[in-house]
C-alpha atoms as a PDB file:
ATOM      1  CA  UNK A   1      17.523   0.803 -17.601  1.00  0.00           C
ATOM      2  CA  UNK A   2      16.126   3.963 -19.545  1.00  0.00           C
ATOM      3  CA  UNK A   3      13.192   3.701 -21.295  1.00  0.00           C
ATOM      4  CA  UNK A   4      10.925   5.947 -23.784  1.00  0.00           C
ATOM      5  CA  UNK A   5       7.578   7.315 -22.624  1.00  0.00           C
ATOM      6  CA  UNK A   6       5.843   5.325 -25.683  1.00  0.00           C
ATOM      7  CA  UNK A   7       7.648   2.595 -25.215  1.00  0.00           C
ATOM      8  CA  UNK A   8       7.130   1.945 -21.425  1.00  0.00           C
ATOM      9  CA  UNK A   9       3.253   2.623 -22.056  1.00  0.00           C
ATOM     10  CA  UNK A  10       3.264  -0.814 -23.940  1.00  0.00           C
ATOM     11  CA  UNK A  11       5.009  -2.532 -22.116  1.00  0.00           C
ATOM     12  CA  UNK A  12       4.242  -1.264 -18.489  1.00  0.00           C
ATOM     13  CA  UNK A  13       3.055  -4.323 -16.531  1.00  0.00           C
ATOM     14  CA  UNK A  14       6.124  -6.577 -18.026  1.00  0.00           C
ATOM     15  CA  UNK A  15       8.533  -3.530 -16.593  1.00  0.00           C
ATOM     16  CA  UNK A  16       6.661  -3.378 -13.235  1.00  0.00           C
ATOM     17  CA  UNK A  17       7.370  -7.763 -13.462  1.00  0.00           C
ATOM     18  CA  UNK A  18      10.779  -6.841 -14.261  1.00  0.00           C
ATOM     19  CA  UNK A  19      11.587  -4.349 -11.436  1.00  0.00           C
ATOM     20  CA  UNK A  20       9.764  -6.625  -8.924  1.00  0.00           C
ATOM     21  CA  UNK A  21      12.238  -9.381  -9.697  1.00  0.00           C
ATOM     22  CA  UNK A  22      15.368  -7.951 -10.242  1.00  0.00           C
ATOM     23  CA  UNK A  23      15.358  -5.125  -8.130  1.00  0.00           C
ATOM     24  CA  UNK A  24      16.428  -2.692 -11.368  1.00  0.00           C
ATOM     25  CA  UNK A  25      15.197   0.861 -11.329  1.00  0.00           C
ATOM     26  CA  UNK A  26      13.800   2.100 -14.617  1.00  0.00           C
ATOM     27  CA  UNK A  27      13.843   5.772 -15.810  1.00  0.00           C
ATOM     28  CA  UNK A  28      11.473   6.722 -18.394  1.00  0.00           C
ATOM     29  CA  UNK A  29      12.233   9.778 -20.515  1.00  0.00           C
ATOM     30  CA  UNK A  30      10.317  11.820 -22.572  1.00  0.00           C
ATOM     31  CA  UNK A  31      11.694  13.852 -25.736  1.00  0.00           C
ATOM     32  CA  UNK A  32      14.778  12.134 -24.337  1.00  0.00           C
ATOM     33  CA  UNK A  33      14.830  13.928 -20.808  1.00  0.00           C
ATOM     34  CA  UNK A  34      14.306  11.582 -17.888  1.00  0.00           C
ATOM     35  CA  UNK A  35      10.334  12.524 -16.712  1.00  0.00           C
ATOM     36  CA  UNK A  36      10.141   9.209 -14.010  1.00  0.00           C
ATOM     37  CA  UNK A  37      11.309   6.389 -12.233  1.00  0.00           C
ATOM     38  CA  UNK A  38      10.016   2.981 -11.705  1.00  0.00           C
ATOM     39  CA  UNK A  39      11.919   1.676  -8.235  1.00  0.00           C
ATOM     40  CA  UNK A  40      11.137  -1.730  -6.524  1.00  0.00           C
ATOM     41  CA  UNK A  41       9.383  -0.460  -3.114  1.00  0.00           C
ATOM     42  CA  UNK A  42      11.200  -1.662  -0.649  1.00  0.00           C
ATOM     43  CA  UNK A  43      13.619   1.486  -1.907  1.00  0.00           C
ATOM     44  CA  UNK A  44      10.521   3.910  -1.405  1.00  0.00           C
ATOM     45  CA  UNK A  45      10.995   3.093   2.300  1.00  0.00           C
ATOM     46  CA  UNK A  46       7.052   2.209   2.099  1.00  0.00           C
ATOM     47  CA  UNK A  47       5.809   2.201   5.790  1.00  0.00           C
ATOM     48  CA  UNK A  48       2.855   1.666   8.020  1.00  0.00           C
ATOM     49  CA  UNK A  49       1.022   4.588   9.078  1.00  0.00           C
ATOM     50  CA  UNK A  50       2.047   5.457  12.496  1.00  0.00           C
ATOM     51  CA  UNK A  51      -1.102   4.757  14.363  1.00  0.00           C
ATOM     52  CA  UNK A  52      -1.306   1.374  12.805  1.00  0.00           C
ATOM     53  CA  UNK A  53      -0.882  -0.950  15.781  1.00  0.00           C
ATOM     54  CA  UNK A  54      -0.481   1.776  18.282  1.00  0.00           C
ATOM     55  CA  UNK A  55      -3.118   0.630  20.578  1.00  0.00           C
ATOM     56  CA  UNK A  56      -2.250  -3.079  20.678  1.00  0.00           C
ATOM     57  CA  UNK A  57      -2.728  -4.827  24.082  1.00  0.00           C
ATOM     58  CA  UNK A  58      -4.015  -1.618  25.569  1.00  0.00           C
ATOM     59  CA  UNK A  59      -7.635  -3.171  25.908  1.00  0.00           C
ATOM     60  CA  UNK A  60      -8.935  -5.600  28.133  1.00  0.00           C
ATOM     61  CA  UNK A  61     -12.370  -7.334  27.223  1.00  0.00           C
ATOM     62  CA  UNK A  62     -13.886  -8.329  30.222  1.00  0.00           C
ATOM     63  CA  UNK A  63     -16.663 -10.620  29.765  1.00  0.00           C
ATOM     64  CA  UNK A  64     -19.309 -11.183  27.149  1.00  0.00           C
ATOM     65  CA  UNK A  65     -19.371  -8.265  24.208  1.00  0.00           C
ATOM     66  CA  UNK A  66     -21.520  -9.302  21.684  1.00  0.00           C
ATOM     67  CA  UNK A  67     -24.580 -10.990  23.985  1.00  0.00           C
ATOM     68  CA  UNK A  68     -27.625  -8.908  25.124  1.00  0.00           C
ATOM     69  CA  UNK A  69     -27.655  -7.159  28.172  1.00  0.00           C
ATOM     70  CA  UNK A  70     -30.953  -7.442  29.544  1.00  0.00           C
ATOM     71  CA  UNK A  71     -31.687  -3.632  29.927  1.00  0.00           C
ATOM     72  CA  UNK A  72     -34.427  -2.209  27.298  1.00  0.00           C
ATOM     73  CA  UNK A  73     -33.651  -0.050  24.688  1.00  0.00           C
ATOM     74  CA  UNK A  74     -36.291   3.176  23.779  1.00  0.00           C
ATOM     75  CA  UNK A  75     -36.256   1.598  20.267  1.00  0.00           C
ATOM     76  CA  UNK A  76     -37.557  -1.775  21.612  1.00  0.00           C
ATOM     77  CA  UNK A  77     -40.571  -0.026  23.571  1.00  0.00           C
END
């Protein structure tokens, strides 16, 4: 689909609706030359950052973390 600047300002969130569902890239033009795209993401190739996850089940917790540990802190004195 290829849309006018002015017209896909007003009606921008019912496009983005549209996309979603039907997977249907929209070019918007200005003065008649295309300026943008609107694309579904999955075709962006969105991914996670790469150190998202890159530590899982490296770390071991052994024992209690959160409890006190009985030693006195220069704060508490």
């Amino acid at each position: 689909m290829i849309i006018p600047a002015g017209k896909f300002k007003a009606k921008c969130l019912k496009l983005m609706d549209e996309v979603n569902q039907t997977r249907e890239e929209v070019v918007i033009t200005k003065r008649g030359k295309p300026i943008a795209k609107l694309v579904p993401t999955e075709r962006l190739g969105v991914k996670k950052h790469k150190f998202v996850g890159s530590m899982a089940g490296t770390v071991r917790i052994l024992g209690d973390i959160v409890g006190p540990t009985g030693e006195t802190w220069d704060a508490e004195r």
